[in-house]
Protein backbone atom coordinates (compact mmCIF):
# COMPACT_ATOMS: atom_id res chain seq x y z
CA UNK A 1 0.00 0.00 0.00
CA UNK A 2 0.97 3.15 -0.70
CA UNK A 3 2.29 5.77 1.75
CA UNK A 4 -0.78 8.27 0.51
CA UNK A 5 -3.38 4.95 0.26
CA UNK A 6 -1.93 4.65 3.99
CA UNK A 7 -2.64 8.02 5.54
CA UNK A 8 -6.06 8.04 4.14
CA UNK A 9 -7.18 4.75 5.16
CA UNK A 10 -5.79 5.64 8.48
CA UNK A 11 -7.33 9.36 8.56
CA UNK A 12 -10.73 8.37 7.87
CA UNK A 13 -10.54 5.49 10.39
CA UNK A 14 -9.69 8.61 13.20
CA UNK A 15 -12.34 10.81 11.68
CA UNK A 16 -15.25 8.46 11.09
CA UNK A 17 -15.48 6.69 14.32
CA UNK A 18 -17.55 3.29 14.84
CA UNK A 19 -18.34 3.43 18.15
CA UNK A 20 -17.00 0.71 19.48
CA UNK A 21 -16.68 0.26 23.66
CA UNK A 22 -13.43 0.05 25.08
CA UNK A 23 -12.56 -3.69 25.93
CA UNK A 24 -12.07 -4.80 29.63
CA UNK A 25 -8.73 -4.33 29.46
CA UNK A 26 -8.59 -0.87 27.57
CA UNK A 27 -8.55 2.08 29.71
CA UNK A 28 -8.91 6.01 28.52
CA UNK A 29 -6.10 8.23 29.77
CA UNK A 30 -5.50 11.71 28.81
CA UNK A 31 -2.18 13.06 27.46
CA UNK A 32 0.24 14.63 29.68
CA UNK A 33 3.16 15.30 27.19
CA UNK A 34 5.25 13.53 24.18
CA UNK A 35 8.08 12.55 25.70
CA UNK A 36 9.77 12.04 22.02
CA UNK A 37 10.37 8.72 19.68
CA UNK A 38 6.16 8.78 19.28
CA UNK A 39 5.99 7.96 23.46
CA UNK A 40 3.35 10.02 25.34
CA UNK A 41 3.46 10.63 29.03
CA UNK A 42 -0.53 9.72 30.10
CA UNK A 43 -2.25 9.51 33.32
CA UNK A 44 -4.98 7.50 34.35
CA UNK A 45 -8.45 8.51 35.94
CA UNK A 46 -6.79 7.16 39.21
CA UNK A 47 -3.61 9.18 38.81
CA UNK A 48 -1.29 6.95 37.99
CA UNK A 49 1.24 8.19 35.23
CA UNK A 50 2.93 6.23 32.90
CA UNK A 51 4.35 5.80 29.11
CA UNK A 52 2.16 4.76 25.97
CA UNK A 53 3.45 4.17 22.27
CA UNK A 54 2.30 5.14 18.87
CA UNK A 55 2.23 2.12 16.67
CA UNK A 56 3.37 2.58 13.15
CA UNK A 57 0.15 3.01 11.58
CA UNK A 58 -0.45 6.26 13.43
CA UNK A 59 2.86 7.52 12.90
CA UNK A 60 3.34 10.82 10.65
CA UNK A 61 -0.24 10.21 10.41
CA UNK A 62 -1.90 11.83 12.96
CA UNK A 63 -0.23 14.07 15.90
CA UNK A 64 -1.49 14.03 19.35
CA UNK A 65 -1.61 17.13 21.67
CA UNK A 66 -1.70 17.65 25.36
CA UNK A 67 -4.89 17.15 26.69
CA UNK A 68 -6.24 14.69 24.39
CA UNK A 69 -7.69 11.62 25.91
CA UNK A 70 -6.67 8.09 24.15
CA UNK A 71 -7.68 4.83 24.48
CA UNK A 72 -4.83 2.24 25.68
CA UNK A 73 -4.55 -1.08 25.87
CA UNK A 74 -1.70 -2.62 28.06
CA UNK A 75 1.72 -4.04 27.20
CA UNK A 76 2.77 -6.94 29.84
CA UNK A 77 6.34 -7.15 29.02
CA UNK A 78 7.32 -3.14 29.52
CA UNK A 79 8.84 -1.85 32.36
CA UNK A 80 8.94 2.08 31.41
CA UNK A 81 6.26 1.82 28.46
CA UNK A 82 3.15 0.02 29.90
CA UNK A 83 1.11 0.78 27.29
CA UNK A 84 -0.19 1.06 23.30
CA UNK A 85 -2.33 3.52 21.94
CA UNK A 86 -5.74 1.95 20.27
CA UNK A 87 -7.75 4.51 19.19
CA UNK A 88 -7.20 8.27 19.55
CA UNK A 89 -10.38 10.13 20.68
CA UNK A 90 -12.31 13.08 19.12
CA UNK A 91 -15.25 14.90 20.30
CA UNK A 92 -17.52 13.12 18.89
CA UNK A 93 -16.38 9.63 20.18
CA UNK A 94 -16.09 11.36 23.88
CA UNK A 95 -19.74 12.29 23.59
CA UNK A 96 -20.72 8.61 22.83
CA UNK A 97 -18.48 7.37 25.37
CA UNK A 98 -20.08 9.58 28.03
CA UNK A 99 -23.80 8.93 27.14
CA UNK A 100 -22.58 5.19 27.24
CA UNK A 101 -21.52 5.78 30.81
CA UNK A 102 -17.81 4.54 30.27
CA UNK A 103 -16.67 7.89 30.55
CA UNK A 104 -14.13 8.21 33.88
CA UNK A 105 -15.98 10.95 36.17
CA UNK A 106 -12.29 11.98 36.70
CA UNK A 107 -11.90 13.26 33.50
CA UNK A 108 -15.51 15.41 33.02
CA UNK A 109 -14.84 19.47 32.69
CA UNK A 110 -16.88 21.45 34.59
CA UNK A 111 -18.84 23.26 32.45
CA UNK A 112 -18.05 27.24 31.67
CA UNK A 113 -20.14 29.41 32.67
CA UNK A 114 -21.25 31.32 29.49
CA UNK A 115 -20.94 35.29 28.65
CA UNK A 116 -23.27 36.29 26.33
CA UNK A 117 -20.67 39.84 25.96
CA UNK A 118 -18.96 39.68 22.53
CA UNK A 119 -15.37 40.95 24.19
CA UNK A 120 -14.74 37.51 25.35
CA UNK A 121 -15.01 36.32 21.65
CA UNK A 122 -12.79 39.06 20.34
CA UNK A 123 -8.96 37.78 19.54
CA UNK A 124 -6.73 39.24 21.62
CA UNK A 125 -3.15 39.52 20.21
CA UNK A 126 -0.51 39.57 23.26
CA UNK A 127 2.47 40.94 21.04
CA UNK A 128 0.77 44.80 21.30
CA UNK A 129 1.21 47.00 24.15
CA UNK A 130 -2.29 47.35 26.20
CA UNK A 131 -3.59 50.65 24.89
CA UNK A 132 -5.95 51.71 27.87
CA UNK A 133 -8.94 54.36 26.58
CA UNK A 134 -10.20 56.98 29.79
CA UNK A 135 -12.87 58.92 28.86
CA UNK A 136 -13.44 62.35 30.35
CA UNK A 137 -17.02 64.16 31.21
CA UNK A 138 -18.57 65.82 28.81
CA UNK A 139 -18.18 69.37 29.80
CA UNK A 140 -14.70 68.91 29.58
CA UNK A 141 -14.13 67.40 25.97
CA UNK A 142 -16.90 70.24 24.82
CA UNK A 143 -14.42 72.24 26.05
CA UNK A 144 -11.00 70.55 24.55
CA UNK A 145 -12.92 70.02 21.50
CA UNK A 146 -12.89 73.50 20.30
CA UNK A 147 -9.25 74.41 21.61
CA UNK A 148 -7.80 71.73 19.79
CA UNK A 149 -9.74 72.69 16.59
CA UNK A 150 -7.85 75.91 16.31
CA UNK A 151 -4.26 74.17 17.79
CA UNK A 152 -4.48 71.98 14.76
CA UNK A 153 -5.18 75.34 12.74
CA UNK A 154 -1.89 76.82 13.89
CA UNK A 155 -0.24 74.07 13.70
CA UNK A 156 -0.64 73.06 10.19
CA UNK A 157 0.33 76.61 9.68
CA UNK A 158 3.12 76.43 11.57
CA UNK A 159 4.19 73.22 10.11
CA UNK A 160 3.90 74.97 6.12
CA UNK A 161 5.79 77.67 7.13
CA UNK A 162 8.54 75.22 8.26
CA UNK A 163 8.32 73.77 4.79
CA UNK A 164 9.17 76.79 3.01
CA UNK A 165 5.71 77.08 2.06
CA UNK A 166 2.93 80.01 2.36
CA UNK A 167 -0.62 80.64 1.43
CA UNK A 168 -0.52 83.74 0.03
């Protein structure tokens, strides 16, 4: 087979889920971090942390992140990796799991409490300096207003005459 026959055969397995129940001896665990050489640091809904392999067929295939939840199944003979990644999870499969009640209570979000204010929605890009907006009363500004409507008179004036240039 074909490397590209390979990735899409493997793709749509991890996209179009069958809904299939973990076995008695697969658990879910959620990712802690790759630790490098496609081994993932996981822990278990009892706490327990350990190291899990990618097989081949989801290598260079499909990347896992931290914070994903996998399904594992155990390998007997390994001392630092104890076990093999099955299935990698998607939202979709999670929801199925939980309404199937297989779903560890460890590993249920509490839910967010919702904003219905469109700031929170709004991208906020961290590499700008915080420009912070303070708004005067009104009497004031009526009062700027008008003084800086003849300061930018004089000062385009001022700023032809620096030119070399005149209105006359």
């Amino acid at each position: 087979m074909s490397r590209v026959n390979k990735r899409k055969h493997v793709i749509n397995e991890a996209i179009w889920d069958d809904y299939i129940l973990p076995n008695e001896n697969q658990s879910i665990v959620k990712v802690l971090k790759s630790k490098g050489n496609n081994l993932h640091q996981v822990i278990t809904p009892n706490g327990e942390e350990f190291l899990v392999s990618m097989p081949n067929k989801f290598r260079k295939n499909i990347w896992v992140k931290r914070g994903n939840y996998i399904l594992v199944e155990p390998i007997l003979e390994g001392n630092k990796v104890k076990g093999e990644i099955v299935k990698i999870m998607n939202k979709k499969s999670i929801k199925f799991y939980k309404e199937s009640n297989v779903w560890p209570k460890e590993f249920d979000e509490p839910k967010k409490v919702e904003n219905n204010t469109d700031d929170d929605e709004i991208f906020v890009n961290t590499n700008w300096k915080k420009v912070h907006v303070y708004e005067s009363d009104s009497d004031s500004s009526e009062d700027s207003d008008s003084s800086d409507h003849s300061d930018s008179s004089e000062e385009c004036d001022s700023s032809d005459s620096q030119s070399g240039r005149s209105n006359k």
